[in-house]
Protein backbone atom coordinates (compact mmCIF):
# COMPACT_ATOMS: atom_id res chain seq x y z
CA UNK A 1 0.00 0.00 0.00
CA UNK A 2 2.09 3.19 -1.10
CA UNK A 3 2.19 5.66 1.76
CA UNK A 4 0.49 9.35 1.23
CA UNK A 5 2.08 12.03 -0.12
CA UNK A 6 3.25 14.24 2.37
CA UNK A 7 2.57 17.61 0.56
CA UNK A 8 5.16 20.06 -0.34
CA UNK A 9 5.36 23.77 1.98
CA UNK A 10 6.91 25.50 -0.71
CA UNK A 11 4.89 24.58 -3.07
CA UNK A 12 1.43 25.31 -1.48
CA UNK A 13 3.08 28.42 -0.51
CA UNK A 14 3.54 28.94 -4.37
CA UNK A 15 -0.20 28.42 -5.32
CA UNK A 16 -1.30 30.15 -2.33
CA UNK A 17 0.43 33.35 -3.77
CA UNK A 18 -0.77 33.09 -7.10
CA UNK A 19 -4.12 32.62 -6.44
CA UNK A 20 -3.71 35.62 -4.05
CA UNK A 21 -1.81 37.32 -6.61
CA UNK A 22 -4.92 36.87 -9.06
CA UNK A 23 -7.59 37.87 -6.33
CA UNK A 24 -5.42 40.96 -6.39
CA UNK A 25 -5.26 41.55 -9.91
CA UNK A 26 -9.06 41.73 -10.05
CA UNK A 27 -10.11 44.85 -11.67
CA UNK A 28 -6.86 46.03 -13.10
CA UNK A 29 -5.76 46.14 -16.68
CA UNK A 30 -2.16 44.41 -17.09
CA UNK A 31 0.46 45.60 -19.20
CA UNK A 32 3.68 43.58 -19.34
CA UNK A 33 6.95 45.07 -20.19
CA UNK A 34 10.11 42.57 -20.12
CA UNK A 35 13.24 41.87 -22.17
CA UNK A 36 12.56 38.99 -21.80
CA UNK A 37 9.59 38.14 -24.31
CA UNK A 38 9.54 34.76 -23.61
CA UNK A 39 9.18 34.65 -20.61
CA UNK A 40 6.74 37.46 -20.88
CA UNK A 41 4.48 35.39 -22.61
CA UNK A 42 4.69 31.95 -20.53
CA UNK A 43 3.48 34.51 -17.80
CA UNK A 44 0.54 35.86 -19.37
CA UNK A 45 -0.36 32.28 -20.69
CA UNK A 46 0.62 30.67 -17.09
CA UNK A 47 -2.22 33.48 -16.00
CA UNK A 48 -5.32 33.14 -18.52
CA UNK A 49 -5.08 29.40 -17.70
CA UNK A 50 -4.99 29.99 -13.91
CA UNK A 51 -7.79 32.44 -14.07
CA UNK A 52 -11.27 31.33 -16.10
CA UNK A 53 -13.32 33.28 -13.95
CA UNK A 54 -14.57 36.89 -15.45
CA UNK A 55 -13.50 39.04 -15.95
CA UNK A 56 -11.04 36.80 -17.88
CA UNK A 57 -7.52 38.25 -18.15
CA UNK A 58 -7.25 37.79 -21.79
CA UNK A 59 -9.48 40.76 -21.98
CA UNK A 60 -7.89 42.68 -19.55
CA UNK A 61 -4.28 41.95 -20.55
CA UNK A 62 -3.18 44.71 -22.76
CA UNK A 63 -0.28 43.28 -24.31
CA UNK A 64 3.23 41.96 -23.47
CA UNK A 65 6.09 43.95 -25.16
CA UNK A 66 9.45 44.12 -25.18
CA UNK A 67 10.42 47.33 -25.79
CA UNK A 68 9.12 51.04 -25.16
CA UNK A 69 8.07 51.25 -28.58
CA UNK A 70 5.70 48.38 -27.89
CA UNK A 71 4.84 49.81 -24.43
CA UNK A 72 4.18 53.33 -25.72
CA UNK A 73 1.91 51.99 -28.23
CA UNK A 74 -0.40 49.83 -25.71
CA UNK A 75 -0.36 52.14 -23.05
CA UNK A 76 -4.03 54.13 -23.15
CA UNK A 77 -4.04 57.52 -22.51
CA UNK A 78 -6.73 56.60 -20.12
CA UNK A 79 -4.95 54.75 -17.93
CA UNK A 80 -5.92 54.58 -13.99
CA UNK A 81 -6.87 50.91 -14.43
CA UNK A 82 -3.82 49.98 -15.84
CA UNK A 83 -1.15 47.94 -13.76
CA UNK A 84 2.27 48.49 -15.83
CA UNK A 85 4.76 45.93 -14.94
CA UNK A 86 8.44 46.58 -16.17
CA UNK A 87 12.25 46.22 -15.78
CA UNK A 88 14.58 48.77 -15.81
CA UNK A 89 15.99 48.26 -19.46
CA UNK A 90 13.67 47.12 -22.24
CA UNK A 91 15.13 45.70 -26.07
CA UNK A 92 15.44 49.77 -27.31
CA UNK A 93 16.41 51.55 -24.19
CA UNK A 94 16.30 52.67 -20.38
CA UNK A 95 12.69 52.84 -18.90
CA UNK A 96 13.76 55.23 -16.23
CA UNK A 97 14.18 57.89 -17.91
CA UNK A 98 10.39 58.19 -18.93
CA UNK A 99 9.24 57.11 -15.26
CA UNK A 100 8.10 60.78 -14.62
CA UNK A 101 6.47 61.53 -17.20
CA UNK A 102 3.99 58.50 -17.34
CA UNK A 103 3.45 59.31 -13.63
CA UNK A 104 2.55 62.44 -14.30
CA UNK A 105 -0.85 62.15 -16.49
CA UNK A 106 -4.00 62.67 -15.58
CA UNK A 107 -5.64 59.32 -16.03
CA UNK A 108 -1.66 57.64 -14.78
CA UNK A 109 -1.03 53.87 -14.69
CA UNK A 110 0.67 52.37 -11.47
CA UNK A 111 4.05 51.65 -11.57
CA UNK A 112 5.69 48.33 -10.63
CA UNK A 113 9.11 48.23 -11.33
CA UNK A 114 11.31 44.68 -10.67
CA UNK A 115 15.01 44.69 -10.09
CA UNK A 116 16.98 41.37 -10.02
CA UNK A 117 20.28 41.05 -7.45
CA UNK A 118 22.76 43.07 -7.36
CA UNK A 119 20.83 46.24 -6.44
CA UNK A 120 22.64 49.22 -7.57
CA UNK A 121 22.15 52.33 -4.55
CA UNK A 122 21.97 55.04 -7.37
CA UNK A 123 19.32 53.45 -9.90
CA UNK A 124 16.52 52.39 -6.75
CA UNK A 125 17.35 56.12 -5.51
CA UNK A 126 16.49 57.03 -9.08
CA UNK A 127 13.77 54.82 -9.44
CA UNK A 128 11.94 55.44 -6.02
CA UNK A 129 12.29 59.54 -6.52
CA UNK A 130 10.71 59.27 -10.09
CA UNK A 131 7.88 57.83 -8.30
CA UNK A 132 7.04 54.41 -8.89
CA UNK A 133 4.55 52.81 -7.12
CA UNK A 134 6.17 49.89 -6.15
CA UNK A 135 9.73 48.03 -6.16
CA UNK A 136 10.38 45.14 -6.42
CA UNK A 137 13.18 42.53 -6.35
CA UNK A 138 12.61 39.45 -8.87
CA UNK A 139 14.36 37.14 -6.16
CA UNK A 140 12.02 37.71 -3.71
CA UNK A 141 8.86 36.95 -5.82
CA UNK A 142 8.81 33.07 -3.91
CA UNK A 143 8.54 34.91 -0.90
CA UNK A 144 5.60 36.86 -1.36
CA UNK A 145 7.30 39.94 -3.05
CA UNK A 146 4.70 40.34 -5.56
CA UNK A 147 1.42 39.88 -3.59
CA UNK A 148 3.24 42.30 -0.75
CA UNK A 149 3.08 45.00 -3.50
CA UNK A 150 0.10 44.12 -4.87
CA UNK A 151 -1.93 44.11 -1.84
CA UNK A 152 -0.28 48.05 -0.95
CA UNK A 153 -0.61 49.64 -4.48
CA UNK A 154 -4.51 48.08 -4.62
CA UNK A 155 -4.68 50.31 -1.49
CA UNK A 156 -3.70 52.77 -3.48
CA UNK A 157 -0.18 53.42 -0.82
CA UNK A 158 3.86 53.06 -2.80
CA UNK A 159 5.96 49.65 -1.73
CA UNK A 160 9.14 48.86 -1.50
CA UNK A 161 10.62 45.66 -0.65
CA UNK A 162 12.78 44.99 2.35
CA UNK A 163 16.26 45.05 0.57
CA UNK A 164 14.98 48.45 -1.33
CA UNK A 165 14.10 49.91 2.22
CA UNK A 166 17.42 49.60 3.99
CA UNK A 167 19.19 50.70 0.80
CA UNK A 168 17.29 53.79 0.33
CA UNK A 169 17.85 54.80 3.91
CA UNK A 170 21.23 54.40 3.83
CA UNK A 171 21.78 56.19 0.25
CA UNK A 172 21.33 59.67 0.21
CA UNK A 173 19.07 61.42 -2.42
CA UNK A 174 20.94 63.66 -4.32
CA UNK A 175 23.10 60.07 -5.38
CA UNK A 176 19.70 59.52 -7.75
CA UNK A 177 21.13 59.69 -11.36
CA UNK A 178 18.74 62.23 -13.59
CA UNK A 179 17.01 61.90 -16.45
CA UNK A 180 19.99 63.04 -18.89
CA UNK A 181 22.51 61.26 -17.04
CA UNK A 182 20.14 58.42 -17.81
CA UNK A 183 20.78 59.29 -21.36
CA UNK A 184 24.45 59.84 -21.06
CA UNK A 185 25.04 56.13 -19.78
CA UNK A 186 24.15 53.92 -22.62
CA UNK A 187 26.28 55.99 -24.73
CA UNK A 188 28.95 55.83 -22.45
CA UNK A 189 29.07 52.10 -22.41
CA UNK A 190 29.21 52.21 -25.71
CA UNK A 191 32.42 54.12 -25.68
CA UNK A 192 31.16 57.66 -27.22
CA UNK A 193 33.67 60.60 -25.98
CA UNK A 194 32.64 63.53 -24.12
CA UNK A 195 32.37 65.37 -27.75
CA UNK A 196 30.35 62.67 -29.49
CA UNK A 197 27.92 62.65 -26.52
CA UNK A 198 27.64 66.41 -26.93
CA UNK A 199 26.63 65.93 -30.67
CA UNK A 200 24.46 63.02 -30.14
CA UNK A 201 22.71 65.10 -27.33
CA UNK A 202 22.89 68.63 -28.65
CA UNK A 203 24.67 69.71 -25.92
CA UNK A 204 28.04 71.29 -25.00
CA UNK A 205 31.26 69.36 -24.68
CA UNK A 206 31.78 70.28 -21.09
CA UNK A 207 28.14 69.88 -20.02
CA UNK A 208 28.74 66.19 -21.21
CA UNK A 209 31.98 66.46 -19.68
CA UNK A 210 30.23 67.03 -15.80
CA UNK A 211 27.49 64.37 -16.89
CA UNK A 212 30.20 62.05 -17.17
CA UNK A 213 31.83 62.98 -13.92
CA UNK A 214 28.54 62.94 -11.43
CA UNK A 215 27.70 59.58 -13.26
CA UNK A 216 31.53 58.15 -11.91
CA UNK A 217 30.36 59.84 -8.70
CA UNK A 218 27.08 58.16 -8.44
CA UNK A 219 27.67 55.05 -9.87
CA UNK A 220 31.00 55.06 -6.81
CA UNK A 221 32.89 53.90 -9.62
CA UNK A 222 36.73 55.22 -10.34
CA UNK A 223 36.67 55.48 -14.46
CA UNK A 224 34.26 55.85 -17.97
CA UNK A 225 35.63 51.43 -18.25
CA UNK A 226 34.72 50.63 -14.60
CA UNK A 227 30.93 52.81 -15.20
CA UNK A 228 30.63 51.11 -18.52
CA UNK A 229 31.14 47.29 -16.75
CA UNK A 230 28.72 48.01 -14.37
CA UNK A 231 26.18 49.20 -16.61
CA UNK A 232 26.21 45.53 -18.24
CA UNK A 233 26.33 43.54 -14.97
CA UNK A 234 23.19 45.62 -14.11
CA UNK A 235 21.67 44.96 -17.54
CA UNK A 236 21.79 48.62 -18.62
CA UNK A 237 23.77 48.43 -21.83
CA UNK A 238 21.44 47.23 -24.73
């Protein structure tokens, strides 16, 4: 007589979140943003077969993109339903840079933003002052990350996971990189000079010169080589 399965805490801990994470999504539009499209859309398929119940999510899944082209293009103007779920770099670019404005329309969507490990002190600050409405660190998601964030932004409050919330309060503001040194980076990483960043950006030479310089400051890093290596590792370099 074979013995009874014992069953698994993990993994009832697993489908406990997602079907909390799915009670949560209730009434929200979802639009998915991730470089990685594959995985994008195992996600949104994983969730129209976990959730058959109306309102179904195919209908209120606006798309899955990989890029801020895409994203642009399926984001509604009218947007206060809308759940935006993204990752600091897409396929064509940063998404930081563009945090602001999308927080600041009218009809705005919420803002959930996920980070994987290493967390880099200047990019959160950045991140958390542009005003997203929650962060999020991928390698917590089996802990409850998600349905933590969920369950504050529904409430209509801003979350930040633990790792995010001693970082931020040991990393002063001003060490948030702005929107044009945002700009400056990926062309940094890919080797331009101060003067080709000044033509690329219409700016002057020495104005590219100081981006340069806070961005070695920020990023606590000694030279353009040592900034540009750390922009991969953190996935900024596309």
């Amino acid at each position: 007589m074979a013995e009874p399965r014992v069953p698994d805490p993990d993994l009832q801990q697993l489908l406990d979140h997602t079907a909390r994470v799915h009670e949560l999504l209730q009434g929200w539009r979802l639009l998915i943003a991730t470089s990685h499209r594959a995985y994008g859309n195992l996600l949104a398929l994983q969730l129209q077969q976990a959730n058959p119940q109306a309102p179904l999510l195919p209908q209120r899944l606006l798309a899955v993109c990989d890029s801020l082209e895409g994203l642009s293009h399926h984001l509604p103007d009218a947007a206060g339903d809308v759940l935006l779920f993204t990752e600091p770099v897409l396929r064509d670019g940063l998404v930081l840079p563009w945090l602001r404005e999308w927080r600041q329309r009218p009809q705005r969507p919420r803002l959930l933003l996920a980070m994987a490990l290493p967390l880099q002190p200047s990019l959160v600050s950045t991140a958390w002052r542009a005003g997203v409405d929650a962060l999020l660190c991928r390698d917590d998601y089996g802990r409850g990350e998600l349905v933590r964030a969920l369950e504050v932004v529904t409430k209509g409050g801003r979350y930040r996971g633990p790792a995010f919330d001693s970082l931020l309060q040991r990393q002063p503001a001003a060490d948030a990189l702005t929107r044009r040194e945002l700009e400056v980076l990926p062309l940094l990483v890919e080797g331009f000079t101060n003067r080709q960043i000044a033509e690329r950006l219409q700016i002057a030479e020495v104005t590219a010169r100081d981006h340069v310089q806070r961005i070695l400051q920020k990023l606590q890093v000694s030279d353009r080589t040592a900034a540009a290596a750390l922009a991969v590792r953190l996935g900024l370099a596309v």
